[in-house]
N, C-alpha and C. Protein backbone atom coordinates (compact mmCIF):
# COMPACT_ATOMS: atom_id res chain seq x y z
N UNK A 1 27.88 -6.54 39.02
CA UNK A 1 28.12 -5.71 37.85
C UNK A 1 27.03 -5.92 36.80
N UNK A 2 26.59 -7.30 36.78
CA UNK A 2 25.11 -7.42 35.75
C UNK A 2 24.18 -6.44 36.15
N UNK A 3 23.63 -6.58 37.07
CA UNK A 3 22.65 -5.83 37.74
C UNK A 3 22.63 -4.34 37.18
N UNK A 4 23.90 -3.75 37.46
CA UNK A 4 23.95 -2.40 37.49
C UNK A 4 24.37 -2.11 35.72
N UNK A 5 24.75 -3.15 35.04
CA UNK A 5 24.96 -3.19 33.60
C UNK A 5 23.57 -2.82 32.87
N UNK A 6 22.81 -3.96 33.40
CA UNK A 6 21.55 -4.14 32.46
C UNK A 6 20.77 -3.14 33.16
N UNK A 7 20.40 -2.07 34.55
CA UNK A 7 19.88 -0.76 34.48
C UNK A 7 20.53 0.26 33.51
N UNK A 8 21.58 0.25 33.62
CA UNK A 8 21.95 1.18 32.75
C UNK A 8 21.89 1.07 31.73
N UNK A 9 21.93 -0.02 30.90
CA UNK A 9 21.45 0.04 29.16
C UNK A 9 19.62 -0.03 29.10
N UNK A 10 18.72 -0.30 30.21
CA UNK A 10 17.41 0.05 30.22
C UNK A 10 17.17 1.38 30.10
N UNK A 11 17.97 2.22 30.83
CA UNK A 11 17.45 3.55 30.56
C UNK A 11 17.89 4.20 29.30
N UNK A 12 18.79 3.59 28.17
CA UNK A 12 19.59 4.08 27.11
C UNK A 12 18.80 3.14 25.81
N UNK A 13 18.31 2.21 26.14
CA UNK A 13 17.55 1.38 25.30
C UNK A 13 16.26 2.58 23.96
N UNK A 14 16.35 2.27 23.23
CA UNK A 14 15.09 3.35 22.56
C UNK A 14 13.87 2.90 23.02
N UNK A 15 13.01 3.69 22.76
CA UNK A 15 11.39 3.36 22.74
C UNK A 15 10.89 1.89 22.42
N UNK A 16 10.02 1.54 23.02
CA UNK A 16 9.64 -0.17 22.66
C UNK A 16 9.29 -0.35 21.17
N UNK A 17 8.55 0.49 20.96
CA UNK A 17 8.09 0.61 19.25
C UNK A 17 9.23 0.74 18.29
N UNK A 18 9.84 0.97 18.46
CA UNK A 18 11.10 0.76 17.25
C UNK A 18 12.57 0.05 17.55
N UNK A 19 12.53 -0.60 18.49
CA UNK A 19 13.51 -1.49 19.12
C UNK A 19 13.34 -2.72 17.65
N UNK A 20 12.42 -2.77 17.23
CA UNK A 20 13.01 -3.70 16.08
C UNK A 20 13.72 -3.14 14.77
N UNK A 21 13.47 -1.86 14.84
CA UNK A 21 14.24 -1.22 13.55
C UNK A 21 15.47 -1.07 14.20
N UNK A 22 16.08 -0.28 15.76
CA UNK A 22 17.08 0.07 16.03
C UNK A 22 17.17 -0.32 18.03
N UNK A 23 18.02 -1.10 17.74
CA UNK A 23 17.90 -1.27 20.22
C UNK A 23 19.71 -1.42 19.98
N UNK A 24 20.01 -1.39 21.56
CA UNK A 24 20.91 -1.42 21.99
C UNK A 24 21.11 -2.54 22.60
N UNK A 25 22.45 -3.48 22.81
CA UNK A 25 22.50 -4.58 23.76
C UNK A 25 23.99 -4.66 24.18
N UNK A 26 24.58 -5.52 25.09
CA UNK A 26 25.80 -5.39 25.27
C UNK A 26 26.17 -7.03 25.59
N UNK A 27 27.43 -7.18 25.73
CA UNK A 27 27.85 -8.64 26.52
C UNK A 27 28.94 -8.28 26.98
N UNK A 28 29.48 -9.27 28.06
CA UNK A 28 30.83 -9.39 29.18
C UNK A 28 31.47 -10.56 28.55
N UNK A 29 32.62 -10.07 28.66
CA UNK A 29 33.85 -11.21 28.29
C UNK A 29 34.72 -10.89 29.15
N UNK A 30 34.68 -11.63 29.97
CA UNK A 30 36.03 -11.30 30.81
C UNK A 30 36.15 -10.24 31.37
N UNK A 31 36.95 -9.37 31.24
CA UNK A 31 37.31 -8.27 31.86
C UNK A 31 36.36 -7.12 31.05
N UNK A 32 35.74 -7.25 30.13
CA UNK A 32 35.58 -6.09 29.36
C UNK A 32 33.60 -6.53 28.43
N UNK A 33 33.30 -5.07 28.71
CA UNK A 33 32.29 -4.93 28.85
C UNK A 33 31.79 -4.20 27.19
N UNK A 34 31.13 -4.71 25.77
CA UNK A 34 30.71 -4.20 25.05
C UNK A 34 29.50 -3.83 24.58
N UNK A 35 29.67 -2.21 24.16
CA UNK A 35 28.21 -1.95 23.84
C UNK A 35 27.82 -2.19 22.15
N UNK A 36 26.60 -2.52 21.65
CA UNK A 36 26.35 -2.51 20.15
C UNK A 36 24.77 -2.32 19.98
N UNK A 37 25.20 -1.64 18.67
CA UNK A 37 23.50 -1.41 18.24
C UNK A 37 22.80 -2.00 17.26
N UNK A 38 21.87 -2.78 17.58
CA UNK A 38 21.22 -3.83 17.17
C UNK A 38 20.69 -3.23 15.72
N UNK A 39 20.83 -3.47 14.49
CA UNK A 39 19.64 -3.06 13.52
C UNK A 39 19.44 -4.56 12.38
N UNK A 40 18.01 -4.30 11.61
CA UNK A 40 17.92 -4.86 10.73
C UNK A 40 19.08 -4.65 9.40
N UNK A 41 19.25 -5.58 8.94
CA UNK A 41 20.25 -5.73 7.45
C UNK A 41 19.67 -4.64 6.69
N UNK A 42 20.21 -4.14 5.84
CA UNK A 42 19.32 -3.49 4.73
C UNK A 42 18.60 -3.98 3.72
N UNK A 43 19.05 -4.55 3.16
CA UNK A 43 18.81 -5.71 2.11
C UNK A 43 17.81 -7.36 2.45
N UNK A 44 18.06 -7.43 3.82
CA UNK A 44 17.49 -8.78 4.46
C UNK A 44 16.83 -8.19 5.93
N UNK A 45 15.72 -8.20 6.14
CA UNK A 45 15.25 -7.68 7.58
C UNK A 45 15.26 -8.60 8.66
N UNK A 46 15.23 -9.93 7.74
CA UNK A 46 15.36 -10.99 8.78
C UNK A 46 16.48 -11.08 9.74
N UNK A 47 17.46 -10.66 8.93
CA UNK A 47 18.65 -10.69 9.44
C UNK A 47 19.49 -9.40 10.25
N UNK A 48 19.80 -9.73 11.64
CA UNK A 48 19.90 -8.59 12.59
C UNK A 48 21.69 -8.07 12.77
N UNK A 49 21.97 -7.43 12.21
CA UNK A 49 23.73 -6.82 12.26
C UNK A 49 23.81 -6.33 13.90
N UNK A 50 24.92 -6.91 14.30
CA UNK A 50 25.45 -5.68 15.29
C UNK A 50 26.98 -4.75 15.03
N UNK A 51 27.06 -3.82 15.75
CA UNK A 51 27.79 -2.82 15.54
C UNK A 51 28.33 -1.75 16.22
N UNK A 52 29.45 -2.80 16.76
CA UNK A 52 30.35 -2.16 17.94
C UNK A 52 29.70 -0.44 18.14
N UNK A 53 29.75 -0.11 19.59
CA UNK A 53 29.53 1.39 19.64
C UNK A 53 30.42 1.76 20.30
N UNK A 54 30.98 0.80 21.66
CA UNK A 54 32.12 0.87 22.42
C UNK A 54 32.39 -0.18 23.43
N UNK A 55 33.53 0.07 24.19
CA UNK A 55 34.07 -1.25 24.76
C UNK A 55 34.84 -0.50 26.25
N UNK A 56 34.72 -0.95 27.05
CA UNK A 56 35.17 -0.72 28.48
C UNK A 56 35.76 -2.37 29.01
N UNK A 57 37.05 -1.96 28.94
CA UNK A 57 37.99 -2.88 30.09
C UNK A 57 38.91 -2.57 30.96
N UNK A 58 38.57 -3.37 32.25
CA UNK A 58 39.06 -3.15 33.21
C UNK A 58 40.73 -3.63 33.46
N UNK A 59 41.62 -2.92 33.85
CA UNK A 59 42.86 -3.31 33.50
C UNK A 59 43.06 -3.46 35.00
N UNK A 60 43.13 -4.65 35.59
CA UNK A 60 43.64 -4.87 37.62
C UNK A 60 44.77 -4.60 37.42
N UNK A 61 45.88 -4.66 36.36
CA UNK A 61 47.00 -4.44 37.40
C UNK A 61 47.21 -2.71 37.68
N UNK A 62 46.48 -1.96 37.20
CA UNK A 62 46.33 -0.44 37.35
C UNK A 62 44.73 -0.10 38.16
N UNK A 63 44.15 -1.02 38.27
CA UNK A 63 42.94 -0.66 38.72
C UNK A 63 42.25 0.68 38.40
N UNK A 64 41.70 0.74 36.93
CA UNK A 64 41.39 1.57 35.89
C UNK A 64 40.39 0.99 34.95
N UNK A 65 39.65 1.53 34.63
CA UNK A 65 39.20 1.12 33.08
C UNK A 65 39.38 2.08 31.85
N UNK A 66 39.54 1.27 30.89
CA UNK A 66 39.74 1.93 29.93
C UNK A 66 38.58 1.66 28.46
N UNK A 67 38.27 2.77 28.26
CA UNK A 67 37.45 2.81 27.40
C UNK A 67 37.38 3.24 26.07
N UNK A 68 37.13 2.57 25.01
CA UNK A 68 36.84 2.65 23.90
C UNK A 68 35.99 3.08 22.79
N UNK A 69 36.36 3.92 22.01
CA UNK A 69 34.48 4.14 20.82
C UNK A 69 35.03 4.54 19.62
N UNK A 70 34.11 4.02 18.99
CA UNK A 70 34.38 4.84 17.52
C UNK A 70 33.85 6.06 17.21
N UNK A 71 34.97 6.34 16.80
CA UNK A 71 34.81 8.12 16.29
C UNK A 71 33.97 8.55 15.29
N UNK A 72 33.03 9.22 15.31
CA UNK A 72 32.12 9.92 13.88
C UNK A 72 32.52 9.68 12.48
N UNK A 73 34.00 9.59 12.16
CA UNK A 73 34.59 9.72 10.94
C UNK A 73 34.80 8.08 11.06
N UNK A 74 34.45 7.08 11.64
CA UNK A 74 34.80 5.69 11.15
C UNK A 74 36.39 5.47 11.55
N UNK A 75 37.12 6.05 12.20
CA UNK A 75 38.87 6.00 12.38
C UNK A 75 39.05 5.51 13.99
């Protein structure tokens, strides 16, 4: 599942040149797989925020995943 994780956020990743203003990254916990988008602070550049985009977990006793995102309006 790494393998096929980390192609698929390579091809969704932005351009190399501005991956420090804005990139994408994800991590596994367990059952469930999150995406976030990397940016500089506003106020502090040093400092890098992330910011849930969405979340996929796998539920075995239904053998399903279920997936998660935030909506345009913040809800």
């Amino acid at each position: 599942m790494e393998r096929a994780l980390a192609a698929f956020m390579q091809k969704r990743r932005p351009p190399a040149h501005i991956r420090s203003e804005l990139d994408l990254g994800y991590r596994i916990a367990r059952q469930s797989v999150e995406v976030f988008e990397i940016r500089p602070q506003w106020n502090d550049s040093s400092q890098k925020l992330e910011r849930s985009v969405a979340k996929a977990t796998y539920v075995r006793s239904r053998s399903i995943w279920k997936v998660y995102w935030l909506r345009a309006d913040l809800i």
